[in-house]
C-alpha atoms as a PDB file:
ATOM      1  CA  UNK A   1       0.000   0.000   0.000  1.00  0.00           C
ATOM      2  CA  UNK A   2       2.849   2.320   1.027  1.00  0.00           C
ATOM      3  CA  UNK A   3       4.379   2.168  -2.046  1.00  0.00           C
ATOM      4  CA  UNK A   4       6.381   5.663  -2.519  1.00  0.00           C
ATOM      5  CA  UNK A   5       8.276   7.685  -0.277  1.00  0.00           C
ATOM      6  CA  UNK A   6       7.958  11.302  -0.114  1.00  0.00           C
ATOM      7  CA  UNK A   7      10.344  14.280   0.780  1.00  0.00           C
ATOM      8  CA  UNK A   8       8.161  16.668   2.967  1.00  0.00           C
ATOM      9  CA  UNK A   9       9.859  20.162   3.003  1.00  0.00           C
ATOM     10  CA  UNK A  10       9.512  23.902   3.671  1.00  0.00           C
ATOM     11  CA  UNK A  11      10.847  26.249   1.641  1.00  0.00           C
ATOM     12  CA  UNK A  12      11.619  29.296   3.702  1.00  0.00           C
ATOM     13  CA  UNK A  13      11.803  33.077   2.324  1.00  0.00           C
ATOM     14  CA  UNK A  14      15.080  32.732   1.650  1.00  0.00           C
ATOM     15  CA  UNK A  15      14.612  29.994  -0.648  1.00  0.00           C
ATOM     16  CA  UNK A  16      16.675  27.557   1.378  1.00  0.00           C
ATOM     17  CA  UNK A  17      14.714  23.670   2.081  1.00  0.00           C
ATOM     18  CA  UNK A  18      14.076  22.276   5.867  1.00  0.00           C
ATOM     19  CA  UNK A  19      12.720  18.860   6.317  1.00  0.00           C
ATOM     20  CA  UNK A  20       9.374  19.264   8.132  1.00  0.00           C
ATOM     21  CA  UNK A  21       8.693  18.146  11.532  1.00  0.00           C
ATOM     22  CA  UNK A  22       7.518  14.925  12.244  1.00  0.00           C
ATOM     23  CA  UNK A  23       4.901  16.110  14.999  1.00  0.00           C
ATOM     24  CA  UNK A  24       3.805  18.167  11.664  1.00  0.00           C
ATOM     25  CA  UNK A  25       3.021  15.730   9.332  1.00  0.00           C
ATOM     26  CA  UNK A  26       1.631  13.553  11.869  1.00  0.00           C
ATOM     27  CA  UNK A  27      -1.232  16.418  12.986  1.00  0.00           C
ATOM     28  CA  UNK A  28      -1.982  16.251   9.212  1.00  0.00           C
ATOM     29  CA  UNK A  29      -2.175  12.440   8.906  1.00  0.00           C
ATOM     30  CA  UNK A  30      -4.122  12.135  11.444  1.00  0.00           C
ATOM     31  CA  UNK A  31      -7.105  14.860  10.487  1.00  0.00           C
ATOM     32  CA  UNK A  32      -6.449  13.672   7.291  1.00  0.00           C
ATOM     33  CA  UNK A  33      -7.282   9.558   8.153  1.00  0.00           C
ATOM     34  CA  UNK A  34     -10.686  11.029   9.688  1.00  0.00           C
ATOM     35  CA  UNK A  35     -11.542  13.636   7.348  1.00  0.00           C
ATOM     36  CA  UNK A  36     -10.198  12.743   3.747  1.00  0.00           C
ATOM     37  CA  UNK A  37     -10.477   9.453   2.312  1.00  0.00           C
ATOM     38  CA  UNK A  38      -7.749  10.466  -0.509  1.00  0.00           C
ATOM     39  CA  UNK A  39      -5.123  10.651   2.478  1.00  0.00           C
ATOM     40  CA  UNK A  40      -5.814   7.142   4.064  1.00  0.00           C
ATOM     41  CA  UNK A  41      -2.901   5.560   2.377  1.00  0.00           C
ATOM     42  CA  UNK A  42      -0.298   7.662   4.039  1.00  0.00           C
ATOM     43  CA  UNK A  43       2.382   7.369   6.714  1.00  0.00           C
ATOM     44  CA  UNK A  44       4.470   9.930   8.579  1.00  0.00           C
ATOM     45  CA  UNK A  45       7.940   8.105   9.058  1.00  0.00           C
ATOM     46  CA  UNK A  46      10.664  10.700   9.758  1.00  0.00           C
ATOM     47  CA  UNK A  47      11.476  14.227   9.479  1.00  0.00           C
ATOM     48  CA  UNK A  48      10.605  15.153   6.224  1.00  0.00           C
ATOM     49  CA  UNK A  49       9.543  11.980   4.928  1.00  0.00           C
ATOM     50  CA  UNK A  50       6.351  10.141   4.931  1.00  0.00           C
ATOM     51  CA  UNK A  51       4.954   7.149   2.364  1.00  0.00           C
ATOM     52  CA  UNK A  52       2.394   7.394   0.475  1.00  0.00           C
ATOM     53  CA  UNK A  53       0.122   5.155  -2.098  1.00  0.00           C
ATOM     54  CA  UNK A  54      -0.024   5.398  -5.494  1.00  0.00           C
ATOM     55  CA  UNK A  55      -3.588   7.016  -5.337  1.00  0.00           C
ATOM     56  CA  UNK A  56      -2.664   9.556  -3.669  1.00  0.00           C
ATOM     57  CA  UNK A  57      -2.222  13.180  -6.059  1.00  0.00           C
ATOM     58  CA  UNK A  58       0.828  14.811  -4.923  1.00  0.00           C
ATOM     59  CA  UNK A  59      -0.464  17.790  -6.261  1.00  0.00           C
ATOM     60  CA  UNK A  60      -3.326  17.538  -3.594  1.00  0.00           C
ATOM     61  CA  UNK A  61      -1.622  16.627  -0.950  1.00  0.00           C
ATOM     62  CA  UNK A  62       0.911  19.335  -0.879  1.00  0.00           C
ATOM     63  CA  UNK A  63      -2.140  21.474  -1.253  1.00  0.00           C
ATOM     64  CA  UNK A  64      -4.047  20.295   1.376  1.00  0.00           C
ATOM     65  CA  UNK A  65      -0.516  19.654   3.472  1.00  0.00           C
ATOM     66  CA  UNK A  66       0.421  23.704   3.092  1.00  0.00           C
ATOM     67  CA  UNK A  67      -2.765  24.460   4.359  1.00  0.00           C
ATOM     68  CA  UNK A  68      -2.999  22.641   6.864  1.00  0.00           C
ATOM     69  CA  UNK A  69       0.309  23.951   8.066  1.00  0.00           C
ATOM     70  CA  UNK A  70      -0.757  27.412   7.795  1.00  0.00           C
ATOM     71  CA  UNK A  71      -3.670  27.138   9.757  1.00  0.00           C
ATOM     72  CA  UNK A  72      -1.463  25.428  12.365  1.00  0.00           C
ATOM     73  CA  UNK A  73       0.709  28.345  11.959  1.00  0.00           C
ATOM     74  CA  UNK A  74       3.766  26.001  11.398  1.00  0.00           C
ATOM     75  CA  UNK A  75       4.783  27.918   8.168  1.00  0.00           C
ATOM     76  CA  UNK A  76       5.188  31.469   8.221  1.00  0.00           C
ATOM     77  CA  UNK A  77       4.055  34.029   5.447  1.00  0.00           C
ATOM     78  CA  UNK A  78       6.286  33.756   2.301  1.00  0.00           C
ATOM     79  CA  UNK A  79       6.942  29.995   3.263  1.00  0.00           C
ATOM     80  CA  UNK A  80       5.597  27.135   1.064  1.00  0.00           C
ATOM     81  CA  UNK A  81       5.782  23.447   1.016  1.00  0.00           C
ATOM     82  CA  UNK A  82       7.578  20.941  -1.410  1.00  0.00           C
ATOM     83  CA  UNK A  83       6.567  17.128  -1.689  1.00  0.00           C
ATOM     84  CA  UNK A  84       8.478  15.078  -4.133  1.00  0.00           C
ATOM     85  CA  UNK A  85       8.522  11.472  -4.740  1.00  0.00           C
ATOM     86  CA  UNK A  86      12.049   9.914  -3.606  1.00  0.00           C
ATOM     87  CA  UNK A  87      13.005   7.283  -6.285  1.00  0.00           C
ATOM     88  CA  UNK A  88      13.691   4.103  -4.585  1.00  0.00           C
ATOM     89  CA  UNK A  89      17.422   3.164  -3.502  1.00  0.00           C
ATOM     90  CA  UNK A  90      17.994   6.484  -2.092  1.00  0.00           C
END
């Protein structure tokens, strides 16, 4: 089910990455495995990683991820978030 891992970052104003928190992601995952169906088939695993299924848009998760962490007031204003797919072996 957990099929790809993902690189969960903030991009700061600077333009410089930061792995996000782990407490972060997890507060997502969980709303997310109550409230969104789309998200069930992901895992929080480290600092700036999680794994995901293949149904899962990365497009709509870092959406719904960056807002999420707004609200929560983890990122600041002129922060954003980058998920990418890490190709396996690395």
């Amino acid at each position: 089910m957990f099929a790809r891992t993902l690189a969960v970052e903030y991009i700061d104003e600077a333009g410089a990455a930061h792995p996000c928190l782990l407490r972060w992601i997890d507060s997502f995952a969980m709303r997310n495995f109550t409230n969104d169906a789309v998200f069930d088939d992901t895992l929080p695993l480290a600092e700036g990683r999680m794994e995901a299924g293949f149904r899962v848009p990365l497009d709509k998760l870092e959406s719904a991820m960056q807002d999420w962490f707004r609200r929560k007031s983890y990122l600041k204003p002129g922060e954003h978030l980058r998920i990418a797919e890490i190709p396996r072996g690395r």
